[in-house]
Protein backbone atom coordinates (compact mmCIF):
# COMPACT_ATOMS: atom_id res chain seq x y z
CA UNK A 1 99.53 66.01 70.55
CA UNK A 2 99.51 68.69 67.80
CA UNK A 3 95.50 67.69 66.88
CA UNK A 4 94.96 68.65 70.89
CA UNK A 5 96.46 72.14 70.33
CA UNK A 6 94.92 73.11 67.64
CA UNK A 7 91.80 72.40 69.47
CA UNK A 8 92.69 74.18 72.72
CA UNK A 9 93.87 77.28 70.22
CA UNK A 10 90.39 76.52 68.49
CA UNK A 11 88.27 76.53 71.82
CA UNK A 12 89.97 79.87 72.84
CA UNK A 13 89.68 81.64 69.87
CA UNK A 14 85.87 81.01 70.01
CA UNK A 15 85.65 81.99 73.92
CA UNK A 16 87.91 84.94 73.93
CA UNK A 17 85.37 87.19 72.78
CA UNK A 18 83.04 86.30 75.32
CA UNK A 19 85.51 85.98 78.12
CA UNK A 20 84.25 89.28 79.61
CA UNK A 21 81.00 88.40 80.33
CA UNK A 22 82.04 85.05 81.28
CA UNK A 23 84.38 86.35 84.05
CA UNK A 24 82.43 88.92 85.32
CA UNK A 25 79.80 85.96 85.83
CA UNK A 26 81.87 83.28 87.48
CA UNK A 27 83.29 85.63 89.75
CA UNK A 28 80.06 87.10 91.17
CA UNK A 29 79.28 83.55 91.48
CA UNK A 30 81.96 82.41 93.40
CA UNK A 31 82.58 85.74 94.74
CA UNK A 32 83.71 84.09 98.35
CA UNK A 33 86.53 82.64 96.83
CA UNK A 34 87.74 85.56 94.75
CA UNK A 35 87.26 87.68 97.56
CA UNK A 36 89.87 86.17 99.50
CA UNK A 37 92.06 86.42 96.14
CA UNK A 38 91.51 90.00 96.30
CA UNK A 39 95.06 90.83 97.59
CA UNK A 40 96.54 89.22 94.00
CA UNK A 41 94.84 92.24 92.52
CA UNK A 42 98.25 94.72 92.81
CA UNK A 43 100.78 91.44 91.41
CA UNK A 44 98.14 90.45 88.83
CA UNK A 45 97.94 94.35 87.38
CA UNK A 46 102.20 94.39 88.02
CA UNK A 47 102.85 91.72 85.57
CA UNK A 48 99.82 92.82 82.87
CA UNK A 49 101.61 96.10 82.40
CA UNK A 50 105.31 94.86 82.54
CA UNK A 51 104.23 92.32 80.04
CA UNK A 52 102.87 94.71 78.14
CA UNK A 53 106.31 97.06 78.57
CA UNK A 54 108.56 93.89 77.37
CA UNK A 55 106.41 94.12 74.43
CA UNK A 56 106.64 98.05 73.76
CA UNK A 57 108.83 99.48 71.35
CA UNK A 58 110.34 103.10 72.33
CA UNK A 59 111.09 104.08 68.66
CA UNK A 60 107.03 104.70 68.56
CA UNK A 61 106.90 106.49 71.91
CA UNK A 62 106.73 110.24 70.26
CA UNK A 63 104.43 112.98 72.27
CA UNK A 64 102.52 115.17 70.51
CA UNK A 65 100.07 118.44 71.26
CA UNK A 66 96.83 115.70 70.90
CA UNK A 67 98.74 113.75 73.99
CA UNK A 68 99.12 117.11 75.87
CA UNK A 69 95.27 117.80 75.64
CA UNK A 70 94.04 114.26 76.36
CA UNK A 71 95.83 114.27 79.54
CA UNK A 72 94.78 117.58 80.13
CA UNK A 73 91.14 116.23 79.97
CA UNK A 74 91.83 112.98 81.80
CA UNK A 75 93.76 115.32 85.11
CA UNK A 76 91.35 118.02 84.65
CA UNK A 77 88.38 116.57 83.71
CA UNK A 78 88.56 114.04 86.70
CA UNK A 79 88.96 117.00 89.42
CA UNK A 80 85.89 118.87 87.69
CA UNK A 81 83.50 116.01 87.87
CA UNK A 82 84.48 115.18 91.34
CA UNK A 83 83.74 118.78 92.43
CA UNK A 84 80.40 119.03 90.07
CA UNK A 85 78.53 116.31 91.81
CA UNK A 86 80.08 115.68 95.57
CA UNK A 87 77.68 118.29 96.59
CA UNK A 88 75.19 116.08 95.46
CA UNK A 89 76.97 112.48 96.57
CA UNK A 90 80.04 111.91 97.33
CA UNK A 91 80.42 108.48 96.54
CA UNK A 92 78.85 109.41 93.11
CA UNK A 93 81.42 112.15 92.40
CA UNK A 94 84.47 109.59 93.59
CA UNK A 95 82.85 106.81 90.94
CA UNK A 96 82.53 108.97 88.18
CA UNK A 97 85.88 110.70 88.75
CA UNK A 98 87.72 107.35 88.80
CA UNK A 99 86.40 106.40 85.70
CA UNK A 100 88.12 109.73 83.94
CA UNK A 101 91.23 109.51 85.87
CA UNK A 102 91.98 105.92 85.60
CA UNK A 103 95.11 105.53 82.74
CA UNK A 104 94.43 104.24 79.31
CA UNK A 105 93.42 100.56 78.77
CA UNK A 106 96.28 98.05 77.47
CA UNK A 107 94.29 96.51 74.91
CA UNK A 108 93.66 100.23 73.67
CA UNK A 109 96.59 99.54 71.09
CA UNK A 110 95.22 96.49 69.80
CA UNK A 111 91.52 98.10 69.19
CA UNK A 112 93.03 100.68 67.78
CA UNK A 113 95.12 98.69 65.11
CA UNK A 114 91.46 96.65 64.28
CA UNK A 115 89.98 100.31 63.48
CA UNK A 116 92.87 101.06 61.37
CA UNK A 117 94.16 104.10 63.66
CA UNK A 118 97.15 104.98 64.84
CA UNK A 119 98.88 102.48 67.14
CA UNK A 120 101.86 104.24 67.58
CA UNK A 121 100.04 107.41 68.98
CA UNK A 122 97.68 105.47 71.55
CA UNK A 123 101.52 103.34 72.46
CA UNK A 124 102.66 106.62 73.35
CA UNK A 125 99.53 108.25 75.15
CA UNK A 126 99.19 104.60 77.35
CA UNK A 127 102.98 105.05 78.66
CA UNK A 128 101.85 109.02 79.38
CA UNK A 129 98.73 108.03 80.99
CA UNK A 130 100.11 105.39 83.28
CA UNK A 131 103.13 107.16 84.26
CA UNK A 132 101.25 110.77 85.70
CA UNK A 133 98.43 109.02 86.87
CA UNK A 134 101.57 107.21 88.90
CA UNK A 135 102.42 110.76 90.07
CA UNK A 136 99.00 112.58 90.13
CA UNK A 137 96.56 110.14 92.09
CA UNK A 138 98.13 109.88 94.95
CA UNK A 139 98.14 113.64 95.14
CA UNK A 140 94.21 113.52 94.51
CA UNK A 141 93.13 110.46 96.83
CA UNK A 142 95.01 112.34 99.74
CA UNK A 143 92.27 114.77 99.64
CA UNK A 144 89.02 112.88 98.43
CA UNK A 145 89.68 109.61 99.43
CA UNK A 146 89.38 107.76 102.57
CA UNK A 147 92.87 108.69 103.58
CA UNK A 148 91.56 111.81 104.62
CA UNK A 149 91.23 111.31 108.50
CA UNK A 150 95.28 111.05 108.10
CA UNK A 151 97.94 114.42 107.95
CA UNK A 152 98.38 115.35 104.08
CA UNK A 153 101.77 114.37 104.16
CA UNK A 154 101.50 110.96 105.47
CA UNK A 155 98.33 109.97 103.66
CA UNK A 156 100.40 111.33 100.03
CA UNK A 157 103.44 109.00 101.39
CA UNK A 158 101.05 106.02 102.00
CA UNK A 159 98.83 106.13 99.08
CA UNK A 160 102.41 107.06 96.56
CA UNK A 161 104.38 103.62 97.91
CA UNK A 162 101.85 101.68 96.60
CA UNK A 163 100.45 103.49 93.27
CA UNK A 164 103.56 104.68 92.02
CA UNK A 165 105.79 101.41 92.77
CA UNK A 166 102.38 99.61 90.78
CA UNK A 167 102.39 101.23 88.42
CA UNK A 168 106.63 103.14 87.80
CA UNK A 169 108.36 99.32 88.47
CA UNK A 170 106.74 97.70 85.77
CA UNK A 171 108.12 100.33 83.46
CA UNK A 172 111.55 100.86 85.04
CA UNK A 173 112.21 96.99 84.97
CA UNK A 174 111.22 97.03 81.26
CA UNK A 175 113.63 99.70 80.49
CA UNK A 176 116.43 97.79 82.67
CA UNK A 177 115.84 94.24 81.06
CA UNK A 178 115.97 96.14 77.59
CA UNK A 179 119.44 97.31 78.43
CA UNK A 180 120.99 94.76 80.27
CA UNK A 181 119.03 91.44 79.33
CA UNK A 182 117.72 92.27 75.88
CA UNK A 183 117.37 88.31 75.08
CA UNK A 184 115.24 88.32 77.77
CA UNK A 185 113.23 91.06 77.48
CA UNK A 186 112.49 90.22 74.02
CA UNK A 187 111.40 86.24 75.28
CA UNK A 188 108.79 87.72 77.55
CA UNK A 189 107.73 90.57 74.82
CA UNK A 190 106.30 87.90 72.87
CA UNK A 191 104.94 86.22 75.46
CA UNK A 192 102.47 89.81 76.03
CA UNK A 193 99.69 87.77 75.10
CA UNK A 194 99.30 86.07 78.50
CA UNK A 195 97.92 89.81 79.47
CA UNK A 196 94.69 88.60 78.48
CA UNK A 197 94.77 85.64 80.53
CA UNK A 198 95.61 87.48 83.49
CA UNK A 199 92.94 90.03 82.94
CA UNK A 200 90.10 87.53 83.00
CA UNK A 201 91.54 85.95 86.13
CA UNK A 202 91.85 89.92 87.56
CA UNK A 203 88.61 90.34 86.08
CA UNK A 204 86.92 87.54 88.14
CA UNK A 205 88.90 88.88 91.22
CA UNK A 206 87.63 92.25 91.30
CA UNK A 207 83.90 91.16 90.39
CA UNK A 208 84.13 88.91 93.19
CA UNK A 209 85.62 91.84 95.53
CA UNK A 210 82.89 93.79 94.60
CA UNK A 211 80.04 91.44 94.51
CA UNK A 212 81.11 90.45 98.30
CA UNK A 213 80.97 94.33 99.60
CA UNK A 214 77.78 95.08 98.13
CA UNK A 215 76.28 91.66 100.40
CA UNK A 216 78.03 92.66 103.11
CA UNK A 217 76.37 96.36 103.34
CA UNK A 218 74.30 96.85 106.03
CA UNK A 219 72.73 99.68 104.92
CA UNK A 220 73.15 99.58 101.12
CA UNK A 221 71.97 102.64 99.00
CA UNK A 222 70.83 100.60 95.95
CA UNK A 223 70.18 104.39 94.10
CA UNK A 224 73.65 105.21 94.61
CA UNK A 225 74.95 102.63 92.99
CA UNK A 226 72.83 102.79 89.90
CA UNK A 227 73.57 106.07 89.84
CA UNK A 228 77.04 105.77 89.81
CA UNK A 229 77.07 102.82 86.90
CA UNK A 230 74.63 105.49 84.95
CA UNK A 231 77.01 107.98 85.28
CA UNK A 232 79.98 105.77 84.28
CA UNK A 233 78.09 105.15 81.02
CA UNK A 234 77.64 109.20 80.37
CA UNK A 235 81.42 109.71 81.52
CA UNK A 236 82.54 106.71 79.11
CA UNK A 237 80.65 107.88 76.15
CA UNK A 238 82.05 111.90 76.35
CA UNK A 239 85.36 110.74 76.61
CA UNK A 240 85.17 108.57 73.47
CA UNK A 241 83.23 111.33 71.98
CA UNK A 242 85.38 114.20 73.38
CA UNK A 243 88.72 112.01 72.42
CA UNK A 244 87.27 111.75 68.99
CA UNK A 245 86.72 115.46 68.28
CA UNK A 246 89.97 116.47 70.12
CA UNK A 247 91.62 113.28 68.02
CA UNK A 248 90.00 114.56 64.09
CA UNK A 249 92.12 118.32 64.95
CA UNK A 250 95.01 116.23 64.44
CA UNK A 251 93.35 113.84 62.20
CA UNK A 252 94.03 110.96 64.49
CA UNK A 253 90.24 110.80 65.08
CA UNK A 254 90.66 106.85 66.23
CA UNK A 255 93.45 107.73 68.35
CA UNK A 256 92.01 110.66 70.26
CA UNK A 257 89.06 108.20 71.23
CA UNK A 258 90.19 105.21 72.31
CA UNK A 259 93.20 106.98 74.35
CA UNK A 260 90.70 108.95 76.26
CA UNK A 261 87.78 106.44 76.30
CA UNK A 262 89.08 102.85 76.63
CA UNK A 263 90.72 102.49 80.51
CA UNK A 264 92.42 99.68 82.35
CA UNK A 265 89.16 99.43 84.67
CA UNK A 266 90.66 96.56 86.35
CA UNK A 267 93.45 98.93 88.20
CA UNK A 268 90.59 101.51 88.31
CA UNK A 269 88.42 99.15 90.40
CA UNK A 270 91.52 98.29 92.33
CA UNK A 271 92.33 101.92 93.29
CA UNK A 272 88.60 102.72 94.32
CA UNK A 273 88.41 99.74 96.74
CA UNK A 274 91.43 100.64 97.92
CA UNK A 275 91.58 104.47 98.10
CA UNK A 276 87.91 105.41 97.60
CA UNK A 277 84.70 104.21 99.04
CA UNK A 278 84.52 100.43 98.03
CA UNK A 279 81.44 101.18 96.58
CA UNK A 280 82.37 103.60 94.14
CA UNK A 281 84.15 100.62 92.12
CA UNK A 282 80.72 100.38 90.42
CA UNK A 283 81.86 103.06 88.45
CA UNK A 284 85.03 101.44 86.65
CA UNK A 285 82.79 98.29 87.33
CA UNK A 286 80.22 98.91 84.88
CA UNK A 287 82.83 101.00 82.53
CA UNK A 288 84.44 97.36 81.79
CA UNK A 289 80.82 96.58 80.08
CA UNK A 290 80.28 100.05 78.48
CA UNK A 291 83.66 100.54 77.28
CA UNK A 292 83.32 96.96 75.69
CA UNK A 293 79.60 97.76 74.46
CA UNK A 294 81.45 100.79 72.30
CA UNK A 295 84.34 98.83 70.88
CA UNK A 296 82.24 96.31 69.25
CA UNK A 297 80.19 98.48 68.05
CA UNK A 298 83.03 100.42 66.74
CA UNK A 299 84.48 97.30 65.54
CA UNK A 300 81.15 96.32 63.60
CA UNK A 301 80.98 98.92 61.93
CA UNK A 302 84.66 99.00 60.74
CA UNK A 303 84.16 95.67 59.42
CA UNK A 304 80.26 96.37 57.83
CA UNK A 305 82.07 99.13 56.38
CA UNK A 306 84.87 97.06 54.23
């Protein structure tokens, strides 16, 4: 019995790396199936974060002036690329947008400890991120999304039951375990590594969402949505660059970059098929393979450099 789970926590250990890839690939495969899994997407992204909540520690939850610009840029920045290319293509200008506004990955942290930044600052930005992107995008998909055939008012209301009770409960149950159940809370804290299980089953959901759209077109635009994964790679790298310059004022230069640059593209994708034209999910779609193209590199070059 122990000889079988050492070699179930050997066989993981060697897939994990590749488990990207490897999900992206068995859901566009069996994208029928995931496609009619697609309504797990919300519960699946619900328990990743409160997982990941259990898990956080509130002593290292301390704002600072580089948090205050990064979500300056992330707001900001996500209303000014919308507005630079919708007169060119809507559906570009939603994908690209998504990919800025979209909150700050969970596994940001854990990057961040392998390139010997600071943890504790990313910790922080993620809860920031998360929580007035909870409050903001609702605000913003009223008017550019495809709410927009409904009053303000009632498309706000619509859009703000479901984003901020996905992404506010997680946190707000957290917080209420760690006062009232704190046995508990702590149990399922060190059970946050089960995030990564659910993100490869999310991950094969929202590839086979995406996959099933795109056949089901009938008049696809297959230079829109190159176009829109092209500019998801130029949006991904400024924000790691722009994160990284912001990050060295404050010489948290590690930090600044993978707070701005690394996303959880999994709610992203969930919030364009939802909110935005489906197809504009290429965006955060092909962000989950640039995003991951940059953190190995990053990660090489940490470890060439010991």
């Amino acid at each position: 019995m122990h000889s079988e789970k050492v070699r179930l926590k050997a066989m993981i250990k060697i897939i994990k790396p590749y488990m990207m890839p490897i999900a992206i690939t068995v859901g566009a495969i069996f994208y029928k199936f995931f496609d009619h899994l697609s309504f797990l997407t919300p519960y699946l992204i619900f328990v990743m974060l409160f997982l990941t909540y259990c898990n956080l520690k509130m002593d290292d939850v301390r704002l600072s002036k580089l948090h205050a610009w990064m979500i300056s840029i992330q707001v900001l920045g996500s209303l000014a690329v919308y507005f630079l290319l919708s007169p060119f293509n809507v559906i570009l200008a939603q994908g690209a947008m998504i990919c800025v506004l979209a909150p700050t990955g969970t596994a940001a942290p854990v990057i961040t400890g392998m390139l010997k930044g600071n943890v504790a600052s990313v910790t922080a930005y993620s809860l920031l991120s998360n929580m007035t992107i909870a409050l903001v995008a609702p605000i913003i998909f009223a008017f550019v999304g495809s709410y927009q055939t409904m009053p303000f008012l009632d498309s706000l209301w619509a859009i703000s039951q479901k984003v901020m009770f996905l992404l506010l409960s997680p946190f707000l149950t957290a917080l209420f375990l760690r006062r009232f159940a704190p046995k508990i809370n702590a149990a399922i804290g060190k059970r946050s590594g089960l995030s990564f299980y659910l993100w490869s089953v999310a991950l094969c959901v929202v590839s086979g969402r995406t996959v099933s759209f795109i056949l089901l077109q009938t008049n696809s635009n297959h230079l829109i949505e190159v176009l829109v994964a092209i500019a998801a790679f130029i949006v991904c790298a400024a924000q790691f660059l722009v994160g990284r310059k912001i990050g060295r004022l404050y010489n948290e230069t590690i930090a600044g970059g993978q707070g701005l640059g690394q996303k959880n593209t999994i709610l992203a994708i969930w919030m364009a098929q939802t909110y935005l034209n489906p197809i504009a999910s290429l965006g955060p779609g092909a962000y989950v393979l640039w995003q991951n193209i940059v953190n190995s590199y990053q990660v090489w070059l940490k470890r060439k450099s010991l």
